[in-house]
N, C-alpha and C. Protein backbone atom coordinates (compact mmCIF):
# COMPACT_ATOMS: atom_id res chain seq x y z
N UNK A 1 -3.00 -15.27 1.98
CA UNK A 1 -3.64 -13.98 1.89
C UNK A 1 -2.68 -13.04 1.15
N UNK A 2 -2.83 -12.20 0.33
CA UNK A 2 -2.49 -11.03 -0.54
C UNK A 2 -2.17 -9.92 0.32
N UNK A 3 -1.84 -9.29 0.67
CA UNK A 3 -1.61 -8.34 1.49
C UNK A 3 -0.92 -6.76 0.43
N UNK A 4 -1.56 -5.64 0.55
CA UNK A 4 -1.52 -4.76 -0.39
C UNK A 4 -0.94 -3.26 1.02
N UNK A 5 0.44 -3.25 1.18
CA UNK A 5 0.67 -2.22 1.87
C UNK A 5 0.62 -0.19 1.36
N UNK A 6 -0.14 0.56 2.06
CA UNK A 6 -0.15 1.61 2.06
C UNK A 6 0.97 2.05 2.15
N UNK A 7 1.18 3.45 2.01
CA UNK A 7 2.56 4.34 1.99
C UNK A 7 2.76 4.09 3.69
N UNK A 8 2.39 4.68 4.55
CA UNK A 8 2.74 4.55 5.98
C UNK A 8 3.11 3.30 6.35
N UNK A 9 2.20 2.17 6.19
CA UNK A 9 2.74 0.77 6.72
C UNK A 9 3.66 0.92 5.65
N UNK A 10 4.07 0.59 4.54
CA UNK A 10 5.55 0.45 4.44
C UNK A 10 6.47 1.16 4.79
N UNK A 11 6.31 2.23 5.08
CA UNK A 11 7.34 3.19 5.57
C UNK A 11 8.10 2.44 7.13
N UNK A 12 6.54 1.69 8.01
CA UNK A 12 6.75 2.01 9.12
C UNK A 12 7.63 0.45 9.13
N UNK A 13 6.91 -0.25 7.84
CA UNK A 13 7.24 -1.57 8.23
C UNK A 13 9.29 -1.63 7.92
N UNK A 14 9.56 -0.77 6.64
CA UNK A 14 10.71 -0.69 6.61
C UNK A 14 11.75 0.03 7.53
N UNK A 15 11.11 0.82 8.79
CA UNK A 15 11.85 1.43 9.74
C UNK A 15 11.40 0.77 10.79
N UNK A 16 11.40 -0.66 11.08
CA UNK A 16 10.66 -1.47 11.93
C UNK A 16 9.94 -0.36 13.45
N UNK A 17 8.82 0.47 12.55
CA UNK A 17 8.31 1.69 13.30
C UNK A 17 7.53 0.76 15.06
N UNK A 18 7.44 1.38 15.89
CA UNK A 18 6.62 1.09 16.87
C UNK A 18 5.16 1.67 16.72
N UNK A 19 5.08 2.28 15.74
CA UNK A 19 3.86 2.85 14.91
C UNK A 19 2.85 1.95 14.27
N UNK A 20 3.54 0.62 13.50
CA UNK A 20 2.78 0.11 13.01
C UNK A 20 2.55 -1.59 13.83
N UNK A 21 1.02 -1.78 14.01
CA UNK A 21 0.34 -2.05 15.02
C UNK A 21 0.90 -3.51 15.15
N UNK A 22 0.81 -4.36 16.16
CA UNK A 22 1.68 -6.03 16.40
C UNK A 22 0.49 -7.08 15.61
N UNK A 23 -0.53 -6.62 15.39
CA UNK A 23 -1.53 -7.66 14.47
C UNK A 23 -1.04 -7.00 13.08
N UNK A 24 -0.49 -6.08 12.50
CA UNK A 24 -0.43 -5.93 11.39
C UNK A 24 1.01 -6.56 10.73
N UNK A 25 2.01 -5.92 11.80
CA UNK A 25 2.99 -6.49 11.87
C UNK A 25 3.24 -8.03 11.75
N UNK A 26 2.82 -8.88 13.00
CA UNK A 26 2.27 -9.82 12.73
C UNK A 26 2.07 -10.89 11.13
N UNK A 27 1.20 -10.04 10.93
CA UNK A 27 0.53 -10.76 9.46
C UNK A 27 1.32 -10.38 8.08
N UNK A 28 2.09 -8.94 8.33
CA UNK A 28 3.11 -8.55 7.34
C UNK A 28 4.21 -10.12 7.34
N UNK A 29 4.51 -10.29 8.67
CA UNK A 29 5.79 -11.15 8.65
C UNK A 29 5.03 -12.64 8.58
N UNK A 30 3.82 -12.97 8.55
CA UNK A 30 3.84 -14.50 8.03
C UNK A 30 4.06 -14.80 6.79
N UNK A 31 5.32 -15.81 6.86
CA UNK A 31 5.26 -16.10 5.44
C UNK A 31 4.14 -17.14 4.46
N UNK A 32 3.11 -17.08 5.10
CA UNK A 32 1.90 -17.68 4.40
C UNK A 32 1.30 -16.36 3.55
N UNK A 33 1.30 -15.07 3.85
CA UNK A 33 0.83 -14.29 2.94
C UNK A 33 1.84 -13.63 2.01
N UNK A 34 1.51 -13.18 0.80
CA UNK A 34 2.04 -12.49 -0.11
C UNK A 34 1.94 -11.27 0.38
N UNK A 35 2.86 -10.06 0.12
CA UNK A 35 3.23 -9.02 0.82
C UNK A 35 3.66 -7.94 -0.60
N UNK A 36 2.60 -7.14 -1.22
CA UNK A 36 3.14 -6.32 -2.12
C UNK A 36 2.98 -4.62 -1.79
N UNK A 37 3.53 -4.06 -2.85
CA UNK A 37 4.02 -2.67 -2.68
C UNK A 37 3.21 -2.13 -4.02
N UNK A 38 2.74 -1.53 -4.01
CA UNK A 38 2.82 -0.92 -5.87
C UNK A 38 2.93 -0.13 -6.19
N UNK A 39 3.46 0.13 -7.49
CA UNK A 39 3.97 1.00 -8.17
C UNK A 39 3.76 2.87 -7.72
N UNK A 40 2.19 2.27 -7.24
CA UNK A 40 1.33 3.57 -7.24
C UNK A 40 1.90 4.25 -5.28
N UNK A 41 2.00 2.94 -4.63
CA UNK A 41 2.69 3.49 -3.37
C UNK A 41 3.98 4.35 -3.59
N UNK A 42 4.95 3.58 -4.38
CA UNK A 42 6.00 4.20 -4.51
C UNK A 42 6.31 5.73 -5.20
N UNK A 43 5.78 5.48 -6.15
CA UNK A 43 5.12 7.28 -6.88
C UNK A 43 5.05 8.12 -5.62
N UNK A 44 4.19 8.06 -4.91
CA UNK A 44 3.44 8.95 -3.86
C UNK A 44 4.49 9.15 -2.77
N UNK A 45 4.98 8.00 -2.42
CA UNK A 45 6.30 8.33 -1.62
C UNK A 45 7.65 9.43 -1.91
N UNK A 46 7.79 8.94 -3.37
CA UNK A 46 8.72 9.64 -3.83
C UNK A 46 8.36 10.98 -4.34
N UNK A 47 7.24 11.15 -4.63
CA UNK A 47 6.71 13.18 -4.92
C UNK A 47 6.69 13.31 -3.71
N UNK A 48 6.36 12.93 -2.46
CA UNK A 48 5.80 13.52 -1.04
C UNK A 48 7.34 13.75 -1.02
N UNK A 49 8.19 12.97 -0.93
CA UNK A 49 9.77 13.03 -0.79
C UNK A 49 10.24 14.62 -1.18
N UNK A 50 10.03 14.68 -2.77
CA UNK A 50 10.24 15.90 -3.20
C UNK A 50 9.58 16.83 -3.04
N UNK A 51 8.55 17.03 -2.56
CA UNK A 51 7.77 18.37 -1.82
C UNK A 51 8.07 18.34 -0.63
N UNK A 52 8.87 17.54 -0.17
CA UNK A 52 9.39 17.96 1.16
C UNK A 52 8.25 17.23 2.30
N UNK A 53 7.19 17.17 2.24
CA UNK A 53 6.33 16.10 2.95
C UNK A 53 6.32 15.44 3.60
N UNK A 54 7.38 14.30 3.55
CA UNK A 54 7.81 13.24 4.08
C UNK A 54 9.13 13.17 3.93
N UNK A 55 9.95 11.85 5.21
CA UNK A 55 10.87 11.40 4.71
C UNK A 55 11.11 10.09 4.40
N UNK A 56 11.56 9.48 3.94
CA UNK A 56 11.60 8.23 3.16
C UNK A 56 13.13 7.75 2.63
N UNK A 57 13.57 6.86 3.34
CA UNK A 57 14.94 6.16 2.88
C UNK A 57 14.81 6.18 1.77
N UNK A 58 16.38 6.54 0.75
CA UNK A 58 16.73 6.51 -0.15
C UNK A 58 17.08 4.96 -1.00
N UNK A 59 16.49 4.92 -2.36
CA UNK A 59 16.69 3.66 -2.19
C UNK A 59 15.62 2.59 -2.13
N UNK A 60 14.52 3.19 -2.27
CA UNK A 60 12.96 2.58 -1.49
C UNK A 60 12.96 1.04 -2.61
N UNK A 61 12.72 1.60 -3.49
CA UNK A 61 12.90 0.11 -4.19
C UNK A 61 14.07 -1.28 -3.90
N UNK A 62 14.93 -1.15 -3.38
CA UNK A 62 16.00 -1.76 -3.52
C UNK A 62 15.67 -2.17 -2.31
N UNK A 63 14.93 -1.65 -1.30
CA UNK A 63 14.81 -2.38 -0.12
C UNK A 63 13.31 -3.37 0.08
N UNK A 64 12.73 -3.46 -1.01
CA UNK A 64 11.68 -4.28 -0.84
C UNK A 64 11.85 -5.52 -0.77
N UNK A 65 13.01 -6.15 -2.21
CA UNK A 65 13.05 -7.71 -1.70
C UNK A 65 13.93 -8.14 -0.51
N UNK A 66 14.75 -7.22 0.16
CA UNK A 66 15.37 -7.40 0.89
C UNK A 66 14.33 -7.74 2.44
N UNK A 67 13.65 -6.83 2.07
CA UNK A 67 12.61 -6.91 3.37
C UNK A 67 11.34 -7.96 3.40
N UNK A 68 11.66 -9.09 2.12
CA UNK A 68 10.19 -9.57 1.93
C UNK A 68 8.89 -9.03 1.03
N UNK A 69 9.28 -7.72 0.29
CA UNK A 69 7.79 -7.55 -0.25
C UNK A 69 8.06 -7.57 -1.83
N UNK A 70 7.03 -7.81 -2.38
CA UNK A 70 7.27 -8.23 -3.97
C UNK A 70 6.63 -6.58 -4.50
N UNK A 71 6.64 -6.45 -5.70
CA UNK A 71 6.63 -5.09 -6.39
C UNK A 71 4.92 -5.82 -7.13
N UNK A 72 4.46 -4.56 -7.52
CA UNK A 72 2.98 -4.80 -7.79
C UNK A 72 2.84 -3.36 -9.14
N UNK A 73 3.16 -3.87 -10.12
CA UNK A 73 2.99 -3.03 -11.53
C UNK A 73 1.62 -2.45 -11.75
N UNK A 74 1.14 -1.21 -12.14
CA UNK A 74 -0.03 -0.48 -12.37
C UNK A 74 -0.19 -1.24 -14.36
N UNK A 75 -1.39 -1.71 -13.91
CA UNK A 75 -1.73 -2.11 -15.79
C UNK A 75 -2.76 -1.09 -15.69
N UNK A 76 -3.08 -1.12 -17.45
CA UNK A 76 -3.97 -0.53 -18.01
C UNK A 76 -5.67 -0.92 -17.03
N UNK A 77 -5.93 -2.13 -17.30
CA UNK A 77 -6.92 -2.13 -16.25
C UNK A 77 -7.42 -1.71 -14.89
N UNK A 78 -5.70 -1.49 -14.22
CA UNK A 78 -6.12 -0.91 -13.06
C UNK A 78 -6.32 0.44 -13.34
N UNK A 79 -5.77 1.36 -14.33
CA UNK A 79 -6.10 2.48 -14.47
C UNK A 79 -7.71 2.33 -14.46
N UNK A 80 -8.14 1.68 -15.54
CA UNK A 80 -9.12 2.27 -16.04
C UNK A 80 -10.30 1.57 -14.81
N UNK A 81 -10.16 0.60 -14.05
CA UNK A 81 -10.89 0.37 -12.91
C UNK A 81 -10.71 1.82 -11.49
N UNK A 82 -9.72 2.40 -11.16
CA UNK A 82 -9.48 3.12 -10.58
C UNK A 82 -10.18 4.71 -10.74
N UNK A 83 -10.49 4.43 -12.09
CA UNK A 83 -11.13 5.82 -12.89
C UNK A 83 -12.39 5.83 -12.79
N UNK A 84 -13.03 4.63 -12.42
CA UNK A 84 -14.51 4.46 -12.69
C UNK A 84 -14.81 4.12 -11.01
N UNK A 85 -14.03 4.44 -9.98
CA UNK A 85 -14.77 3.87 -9.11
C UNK A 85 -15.92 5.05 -8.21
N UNK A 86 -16.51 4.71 -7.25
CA UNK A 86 -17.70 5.56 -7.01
C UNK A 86 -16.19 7.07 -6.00
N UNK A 87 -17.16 8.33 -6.06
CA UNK A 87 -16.21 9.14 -5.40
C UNK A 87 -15.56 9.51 -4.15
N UNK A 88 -15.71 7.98 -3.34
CA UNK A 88 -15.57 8.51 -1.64
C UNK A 88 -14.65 9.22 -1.65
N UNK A 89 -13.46 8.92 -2.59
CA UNK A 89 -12.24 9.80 -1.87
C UNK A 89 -11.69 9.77 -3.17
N UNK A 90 -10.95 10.83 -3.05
CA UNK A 90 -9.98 12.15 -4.18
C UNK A 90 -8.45 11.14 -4.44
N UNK A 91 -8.25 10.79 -3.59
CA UNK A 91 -6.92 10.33 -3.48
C UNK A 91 -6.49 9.55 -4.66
N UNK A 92 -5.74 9.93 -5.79
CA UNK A 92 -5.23 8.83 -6.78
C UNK A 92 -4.54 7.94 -6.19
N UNK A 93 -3.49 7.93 -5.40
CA UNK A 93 -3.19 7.05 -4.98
C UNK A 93 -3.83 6.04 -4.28
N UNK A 94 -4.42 6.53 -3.61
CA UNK A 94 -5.80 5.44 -2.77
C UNK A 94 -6.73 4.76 -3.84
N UNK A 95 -6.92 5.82 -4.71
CA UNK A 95 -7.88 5.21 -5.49
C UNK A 95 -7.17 3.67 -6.11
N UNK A 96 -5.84 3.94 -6.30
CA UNK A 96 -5.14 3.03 -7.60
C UNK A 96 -5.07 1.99 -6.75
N UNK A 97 -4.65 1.90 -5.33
CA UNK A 97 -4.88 0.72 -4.19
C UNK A 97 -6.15 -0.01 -3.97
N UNK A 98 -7.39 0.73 -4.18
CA UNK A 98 -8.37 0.29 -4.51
C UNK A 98 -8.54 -0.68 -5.29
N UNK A 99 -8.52 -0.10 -6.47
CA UNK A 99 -8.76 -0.74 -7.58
C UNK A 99 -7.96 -2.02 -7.60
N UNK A 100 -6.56 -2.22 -7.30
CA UNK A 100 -5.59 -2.90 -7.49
C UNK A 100 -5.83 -4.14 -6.34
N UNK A 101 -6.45 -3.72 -5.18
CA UNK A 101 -6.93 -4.86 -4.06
C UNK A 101 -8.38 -5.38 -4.65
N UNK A 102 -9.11 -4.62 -5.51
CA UNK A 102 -10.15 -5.03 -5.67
C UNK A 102 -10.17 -6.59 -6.87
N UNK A 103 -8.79 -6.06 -7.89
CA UNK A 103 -8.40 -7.02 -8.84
C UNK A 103 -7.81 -8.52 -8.12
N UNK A 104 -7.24 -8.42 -7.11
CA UNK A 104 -6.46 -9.27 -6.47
C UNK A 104 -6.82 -9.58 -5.40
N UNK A 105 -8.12 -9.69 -5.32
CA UNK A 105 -9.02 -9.77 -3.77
C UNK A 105 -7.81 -10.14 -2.56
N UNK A 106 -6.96 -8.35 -2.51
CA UNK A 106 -6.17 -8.42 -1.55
C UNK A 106 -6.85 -7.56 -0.29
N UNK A 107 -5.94 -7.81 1.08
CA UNK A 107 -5.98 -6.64 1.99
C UNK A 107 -5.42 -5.60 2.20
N UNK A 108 -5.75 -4.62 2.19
CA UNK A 108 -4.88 -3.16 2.43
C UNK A 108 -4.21 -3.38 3.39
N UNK A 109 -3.17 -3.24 4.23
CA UNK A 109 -2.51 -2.50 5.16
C UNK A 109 -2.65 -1.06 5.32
N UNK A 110 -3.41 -0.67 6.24
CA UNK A 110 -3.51 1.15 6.38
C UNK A 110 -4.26 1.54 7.58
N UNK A 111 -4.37 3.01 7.29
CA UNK A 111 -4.82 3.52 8.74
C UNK A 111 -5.87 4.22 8.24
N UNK A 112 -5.59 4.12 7.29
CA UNK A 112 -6.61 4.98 6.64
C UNK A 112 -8.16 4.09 6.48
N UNK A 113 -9.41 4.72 7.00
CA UNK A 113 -10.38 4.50 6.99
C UNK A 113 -11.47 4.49 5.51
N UNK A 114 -10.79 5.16 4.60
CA UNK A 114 -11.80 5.37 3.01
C UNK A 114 -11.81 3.80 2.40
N UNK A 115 -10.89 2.99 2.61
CA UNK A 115 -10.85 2.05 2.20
C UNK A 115 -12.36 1.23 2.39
N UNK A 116 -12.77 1.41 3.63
CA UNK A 116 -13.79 -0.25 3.97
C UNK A 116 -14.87 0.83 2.63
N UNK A 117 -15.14 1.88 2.52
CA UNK A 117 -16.26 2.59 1.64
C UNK A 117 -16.38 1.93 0.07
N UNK A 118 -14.70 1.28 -0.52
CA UNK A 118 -15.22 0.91 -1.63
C UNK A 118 -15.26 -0.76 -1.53
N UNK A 119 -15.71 -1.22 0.05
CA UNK A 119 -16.04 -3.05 0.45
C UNK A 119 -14.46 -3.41 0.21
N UNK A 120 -13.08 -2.93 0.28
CA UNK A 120 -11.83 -3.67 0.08
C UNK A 120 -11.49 -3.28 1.65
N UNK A 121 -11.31 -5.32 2.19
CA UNK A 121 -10.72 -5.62 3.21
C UNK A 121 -9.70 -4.89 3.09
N UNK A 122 -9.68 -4.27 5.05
CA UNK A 122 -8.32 -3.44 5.56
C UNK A 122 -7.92 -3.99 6.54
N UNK A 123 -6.58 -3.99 6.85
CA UNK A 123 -5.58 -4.61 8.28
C UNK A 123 -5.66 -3.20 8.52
N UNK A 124 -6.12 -2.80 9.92
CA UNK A 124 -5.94 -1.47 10.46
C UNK A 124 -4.51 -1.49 10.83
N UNK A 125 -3.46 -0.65 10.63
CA UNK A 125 -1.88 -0.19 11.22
C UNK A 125 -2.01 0.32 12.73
């Protein structure tokens, strides 16, 4: 299974949070699934960072292969799939997870509920 983590599950998964749920957890740590991050998570982390928003270990990239998760590059297609999808939700970033699980018939990791609206399987956190 593909597994496509949100900003929070990785956050929580890299601060081994009690936040993020023991079935998600769980399925993060089998090594039968692929476990990615993308580009578009990391963006969002790092502006929320600088507006003060959030906090987020320094370093965020450098700790992915360490922790198991592979990096997941934004192509032109996912733009332009992400641009065209119907309007449940505003969120570029969500949107670009969308699109990007929709290419890679992956699962989200999230808590977030907009996801099941565009039919892309979610691991609730």
């Amino acid at each position: 299974m593909i597994l496509l983590l949100d900003a929070h599950a990785l956050l929580w998964w890299l601060d081994d949070s009690p936040e993020l749920d023991g079935q998600a957890r769980a399925t993060i740590a089998d090594p039968l699934n692929d476990v990615l991050v993308s580009a578009a998570t990391v963006w969002e982390i790092e502006i929320k960072r600088a507006l003060g928003k959030l906090e987020a270990p320094l370093g965020l990239v450098d700790a992915l292969e360490p922790a198991g998760l592979g990096s997941l590059p934004i192509t032109l297609r996912d733009a332009e799939a992400a641009a065209y999808l119907p309007d449940h939700h505003r969120d570029p970033f969500d949107r670009m997870l969308v699109a990007q699980a929709q290419r890679l018939d992956a699962v989200v990791v999230t808590r977030d509920e907009v996801f099941s609206a565009y039919g892309v399987d979610a691991l609730r956190t």
